[in-house]
N, C-alpha and C. Protein backbone atom coordinates (compact mmCIF):
# COMPACT_ATOMS: atom_id res chain seq x y z
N UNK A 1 130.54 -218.38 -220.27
CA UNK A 1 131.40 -217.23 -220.03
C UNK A 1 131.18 -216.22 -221.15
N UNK A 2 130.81 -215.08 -220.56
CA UNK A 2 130.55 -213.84 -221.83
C UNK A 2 132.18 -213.18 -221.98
N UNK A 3 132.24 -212.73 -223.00
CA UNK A 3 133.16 -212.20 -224.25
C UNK A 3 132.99 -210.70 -223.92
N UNK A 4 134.45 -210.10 -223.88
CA UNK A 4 134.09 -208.56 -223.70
C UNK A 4 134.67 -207.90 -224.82
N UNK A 5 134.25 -206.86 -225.05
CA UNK A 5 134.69 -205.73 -226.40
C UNK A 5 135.92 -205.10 -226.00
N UNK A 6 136.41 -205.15 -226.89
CA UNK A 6 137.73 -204.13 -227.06
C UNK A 6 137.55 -203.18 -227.95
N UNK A 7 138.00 -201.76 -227.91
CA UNK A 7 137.37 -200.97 -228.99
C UNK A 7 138.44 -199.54 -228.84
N UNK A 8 138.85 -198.89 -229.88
CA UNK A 8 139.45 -197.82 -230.03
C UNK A 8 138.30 -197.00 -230.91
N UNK A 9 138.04 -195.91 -229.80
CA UNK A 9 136.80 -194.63 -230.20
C UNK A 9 137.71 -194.01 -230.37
N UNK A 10 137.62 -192.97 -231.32
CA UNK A 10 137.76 -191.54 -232.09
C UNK A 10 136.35 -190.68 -232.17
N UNK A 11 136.65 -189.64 -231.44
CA UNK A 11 135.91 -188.93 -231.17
C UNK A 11 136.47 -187.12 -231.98
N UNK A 12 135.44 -186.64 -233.11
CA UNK A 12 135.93 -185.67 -233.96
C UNK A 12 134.85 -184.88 -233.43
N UNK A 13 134.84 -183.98 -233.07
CA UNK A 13 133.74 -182.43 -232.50
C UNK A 13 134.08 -181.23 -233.65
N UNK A 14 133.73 -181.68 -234.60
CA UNK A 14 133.65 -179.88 -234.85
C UNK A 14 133.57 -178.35 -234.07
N UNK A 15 134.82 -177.55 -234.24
CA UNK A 15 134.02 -176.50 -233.00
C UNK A 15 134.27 -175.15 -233.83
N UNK A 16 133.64 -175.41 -235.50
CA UNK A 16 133.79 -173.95 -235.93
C UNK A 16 132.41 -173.26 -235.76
N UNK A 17 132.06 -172.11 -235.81
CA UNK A 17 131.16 -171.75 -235.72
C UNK A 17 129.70 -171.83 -236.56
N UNK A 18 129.92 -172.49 -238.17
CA UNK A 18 128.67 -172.52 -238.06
C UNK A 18 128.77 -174.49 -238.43
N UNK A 19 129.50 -174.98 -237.95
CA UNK A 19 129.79 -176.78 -237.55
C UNK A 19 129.94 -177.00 -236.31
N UNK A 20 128.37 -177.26 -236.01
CA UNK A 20 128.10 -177.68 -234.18
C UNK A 20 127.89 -179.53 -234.37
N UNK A 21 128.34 -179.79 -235.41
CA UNK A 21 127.99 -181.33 -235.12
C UNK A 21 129.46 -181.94 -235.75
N UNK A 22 129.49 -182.93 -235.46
CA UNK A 22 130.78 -183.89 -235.14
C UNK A 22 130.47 -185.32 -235.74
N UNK A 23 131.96 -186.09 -235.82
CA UNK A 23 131.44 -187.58 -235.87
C UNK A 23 131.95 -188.50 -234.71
N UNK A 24 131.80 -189.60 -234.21
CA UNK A 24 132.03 -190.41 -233.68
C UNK A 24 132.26 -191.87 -234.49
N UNK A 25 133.72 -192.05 -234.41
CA UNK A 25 134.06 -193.40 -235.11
C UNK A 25 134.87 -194.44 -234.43
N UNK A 26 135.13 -195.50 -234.67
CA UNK A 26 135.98 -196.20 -234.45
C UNK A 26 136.20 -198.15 -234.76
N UNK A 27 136.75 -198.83 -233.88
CA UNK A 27 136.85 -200.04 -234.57
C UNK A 27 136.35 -200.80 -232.91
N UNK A 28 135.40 -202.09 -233.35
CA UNK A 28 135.18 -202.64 -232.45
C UNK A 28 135.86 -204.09 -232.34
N UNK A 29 136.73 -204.74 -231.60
CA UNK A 29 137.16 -206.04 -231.91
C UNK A 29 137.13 -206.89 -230.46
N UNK A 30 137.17 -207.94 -230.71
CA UNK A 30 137.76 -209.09 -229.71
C UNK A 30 138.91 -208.95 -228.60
N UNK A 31 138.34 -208.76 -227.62
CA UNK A 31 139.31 -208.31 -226.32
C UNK A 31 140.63 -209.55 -226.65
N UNK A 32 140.32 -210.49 -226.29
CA UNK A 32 141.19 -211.51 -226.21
C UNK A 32 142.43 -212.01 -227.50
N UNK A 33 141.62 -212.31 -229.10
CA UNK A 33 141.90 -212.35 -230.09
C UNK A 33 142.03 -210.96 -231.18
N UNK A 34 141.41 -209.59 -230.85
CA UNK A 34 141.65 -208.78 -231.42
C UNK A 34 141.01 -209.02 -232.83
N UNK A 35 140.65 -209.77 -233.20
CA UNK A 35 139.54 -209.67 -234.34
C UNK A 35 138.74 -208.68 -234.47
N UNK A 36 138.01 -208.54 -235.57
CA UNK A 36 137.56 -207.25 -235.74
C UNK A 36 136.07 -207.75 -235.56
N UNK A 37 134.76 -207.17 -235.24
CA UNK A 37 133.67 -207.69 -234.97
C UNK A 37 132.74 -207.24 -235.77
N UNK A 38 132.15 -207.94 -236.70
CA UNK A 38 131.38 -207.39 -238.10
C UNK A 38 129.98 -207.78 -237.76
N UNK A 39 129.24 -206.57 -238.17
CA UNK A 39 128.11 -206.31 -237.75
C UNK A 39 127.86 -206.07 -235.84
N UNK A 40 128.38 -205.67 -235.42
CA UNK A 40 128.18 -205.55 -234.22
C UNK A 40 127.22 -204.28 -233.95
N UNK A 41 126.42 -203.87 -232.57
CA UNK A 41 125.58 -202.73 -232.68
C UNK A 41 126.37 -201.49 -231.76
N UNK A 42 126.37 -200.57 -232.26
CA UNK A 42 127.38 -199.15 -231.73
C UNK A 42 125.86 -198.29 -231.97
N UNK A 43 125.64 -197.72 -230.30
CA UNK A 43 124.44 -196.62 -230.30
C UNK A 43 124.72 -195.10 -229.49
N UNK A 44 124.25 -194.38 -229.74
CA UNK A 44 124.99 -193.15 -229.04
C UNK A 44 123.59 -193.51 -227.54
N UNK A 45 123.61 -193.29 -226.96
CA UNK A 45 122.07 -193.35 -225.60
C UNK A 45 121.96 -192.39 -225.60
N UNK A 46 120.73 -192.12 -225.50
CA UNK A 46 120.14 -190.06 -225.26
C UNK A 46 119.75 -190.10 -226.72
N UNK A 47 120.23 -190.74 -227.78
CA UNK A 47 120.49 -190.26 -229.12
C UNK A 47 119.18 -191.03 -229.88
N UNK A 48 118.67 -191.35 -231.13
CA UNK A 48 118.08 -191.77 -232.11
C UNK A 48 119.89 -192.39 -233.07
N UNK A 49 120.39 -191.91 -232.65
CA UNK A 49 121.92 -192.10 -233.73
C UNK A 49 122.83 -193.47 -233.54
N UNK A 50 122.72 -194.16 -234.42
CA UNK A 50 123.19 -195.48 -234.36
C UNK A 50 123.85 -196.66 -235.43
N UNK A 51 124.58 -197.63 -235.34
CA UNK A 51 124.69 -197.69 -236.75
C UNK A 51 125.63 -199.18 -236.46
N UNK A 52 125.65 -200.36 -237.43
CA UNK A 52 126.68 -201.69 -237.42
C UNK A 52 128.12 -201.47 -237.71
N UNK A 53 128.52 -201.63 -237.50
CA UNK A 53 130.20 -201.87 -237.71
C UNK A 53 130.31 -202.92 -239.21
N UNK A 54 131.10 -202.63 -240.23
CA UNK A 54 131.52 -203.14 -241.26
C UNK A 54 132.22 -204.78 -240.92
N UNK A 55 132.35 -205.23 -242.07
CA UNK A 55 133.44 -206.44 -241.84
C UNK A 55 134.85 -206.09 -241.42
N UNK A 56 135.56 -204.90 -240.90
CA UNK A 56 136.66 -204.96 -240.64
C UNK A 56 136.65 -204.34 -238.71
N UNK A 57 134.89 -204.52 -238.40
CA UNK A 57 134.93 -203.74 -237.39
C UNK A 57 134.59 -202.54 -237.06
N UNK A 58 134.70 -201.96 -238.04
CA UNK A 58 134.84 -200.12 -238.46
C UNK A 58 133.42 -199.97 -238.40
N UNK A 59 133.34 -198.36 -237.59
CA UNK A 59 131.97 -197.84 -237.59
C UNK A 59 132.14 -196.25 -237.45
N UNK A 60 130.93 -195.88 -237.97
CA UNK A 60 131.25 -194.00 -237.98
C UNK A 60 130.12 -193.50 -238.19
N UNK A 61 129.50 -192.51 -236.86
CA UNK A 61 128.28 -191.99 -236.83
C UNK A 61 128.51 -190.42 -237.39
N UNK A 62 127.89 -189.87 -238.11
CA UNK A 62 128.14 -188.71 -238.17
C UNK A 62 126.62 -187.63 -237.74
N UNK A 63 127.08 -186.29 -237.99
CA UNK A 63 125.73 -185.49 -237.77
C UNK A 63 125.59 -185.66 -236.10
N UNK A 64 126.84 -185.97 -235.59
CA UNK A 64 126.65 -185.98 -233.55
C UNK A 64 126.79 -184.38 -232.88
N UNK A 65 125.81 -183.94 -232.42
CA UNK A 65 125.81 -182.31 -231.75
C UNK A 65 126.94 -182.92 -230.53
N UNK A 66 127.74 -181.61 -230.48
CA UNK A 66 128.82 -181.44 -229.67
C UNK A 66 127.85 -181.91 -228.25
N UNK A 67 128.98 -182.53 -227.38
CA UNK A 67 128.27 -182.34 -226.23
C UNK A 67 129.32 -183.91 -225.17
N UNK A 68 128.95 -184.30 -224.04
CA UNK A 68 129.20 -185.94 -223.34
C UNK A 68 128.53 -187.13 -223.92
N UNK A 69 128.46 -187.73 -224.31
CA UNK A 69 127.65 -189.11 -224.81
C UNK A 69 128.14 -190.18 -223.78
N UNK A 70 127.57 -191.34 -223.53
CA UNK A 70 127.77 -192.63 -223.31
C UNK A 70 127.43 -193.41 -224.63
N UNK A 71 127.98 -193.91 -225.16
CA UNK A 71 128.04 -195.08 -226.58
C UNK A 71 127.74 -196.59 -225.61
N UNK A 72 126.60 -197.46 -226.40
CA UNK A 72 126.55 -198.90 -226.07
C UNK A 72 126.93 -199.62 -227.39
N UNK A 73 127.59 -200.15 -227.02
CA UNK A 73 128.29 -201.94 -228.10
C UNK A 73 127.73 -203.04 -227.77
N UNK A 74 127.17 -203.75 -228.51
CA UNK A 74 126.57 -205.06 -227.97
C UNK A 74 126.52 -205.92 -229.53
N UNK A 75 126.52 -207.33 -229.25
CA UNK A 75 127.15 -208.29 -229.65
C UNK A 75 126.59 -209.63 -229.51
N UNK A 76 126.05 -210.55 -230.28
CA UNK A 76 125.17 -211.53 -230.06
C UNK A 76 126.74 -212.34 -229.10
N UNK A 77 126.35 -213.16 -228.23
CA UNK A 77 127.48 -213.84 -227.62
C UNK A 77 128.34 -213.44 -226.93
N UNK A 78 128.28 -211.74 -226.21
CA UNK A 78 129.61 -210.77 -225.52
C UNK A 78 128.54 -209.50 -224.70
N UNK A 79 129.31 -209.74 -223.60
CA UNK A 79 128.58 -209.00 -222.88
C UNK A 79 128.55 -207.88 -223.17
N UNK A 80 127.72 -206.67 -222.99
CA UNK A 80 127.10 -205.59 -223.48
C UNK A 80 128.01 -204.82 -223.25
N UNK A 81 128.40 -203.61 -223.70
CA UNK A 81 129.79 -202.49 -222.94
C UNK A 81 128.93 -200.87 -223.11
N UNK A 82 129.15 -200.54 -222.17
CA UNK A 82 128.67 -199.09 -222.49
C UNK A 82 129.95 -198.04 -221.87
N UNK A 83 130.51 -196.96 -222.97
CA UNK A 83 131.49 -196.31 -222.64
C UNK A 83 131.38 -194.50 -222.67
C-alpha cells in the first residue's frame, strides 16, 4: 500500500514592476501521521527549478517567473503527487 503526501504550499508572486519572479514554499508531511518528510523531492515541471525539503519538511524555491505551475513531490515509499 503506497503512502500519500500531505502538504501546505505557499505560493508568493511578486507583482512589482521591476520583481517578475516569486517564491514557492512550503511543508511536505505524512497524510496520515502528519510528520514532516525530510529530504523529500519538490520540482516545479516546465521548470529546471527544484529542490529537498529540510528535516522539518520545509522547502522554498525561489527566482520562480510569475505565471501557473504544476509542482511534483515524490518520496522513496509514497506515491508520487503532482499539484
Amino acid at each position: 500500500m503506497k503512502r500519500f503526501f500531505s502538504l501546505f504550499l505557499f505560493i508568493s508572486i511578486a507583482t512589482g514592476v521591476l520583481a517578475q519572479n516569486g517564491t514557492v514554499s512550503g511543508v511536505v508531511t505524512d497524510k496520515e501521521s502528519g510528520n514532516p518528510l525530510a529530504g523529500a523531492t519538490v520540482f516545479i515541471i516546465g521548470t529546471y527549478k527544484g529542490t529537498y525539503t529540510n528535516d522539518k519538511g520545509e522547502y522554498r524555491i525561489s527566482g520562480v517567473k510569475a505565471g501557473d505551475y504544476s509542482i511534483k513531490f515524490s518520496y522513496v515509499g509514497y506515491a508520487e503527487a503532482i499539484y
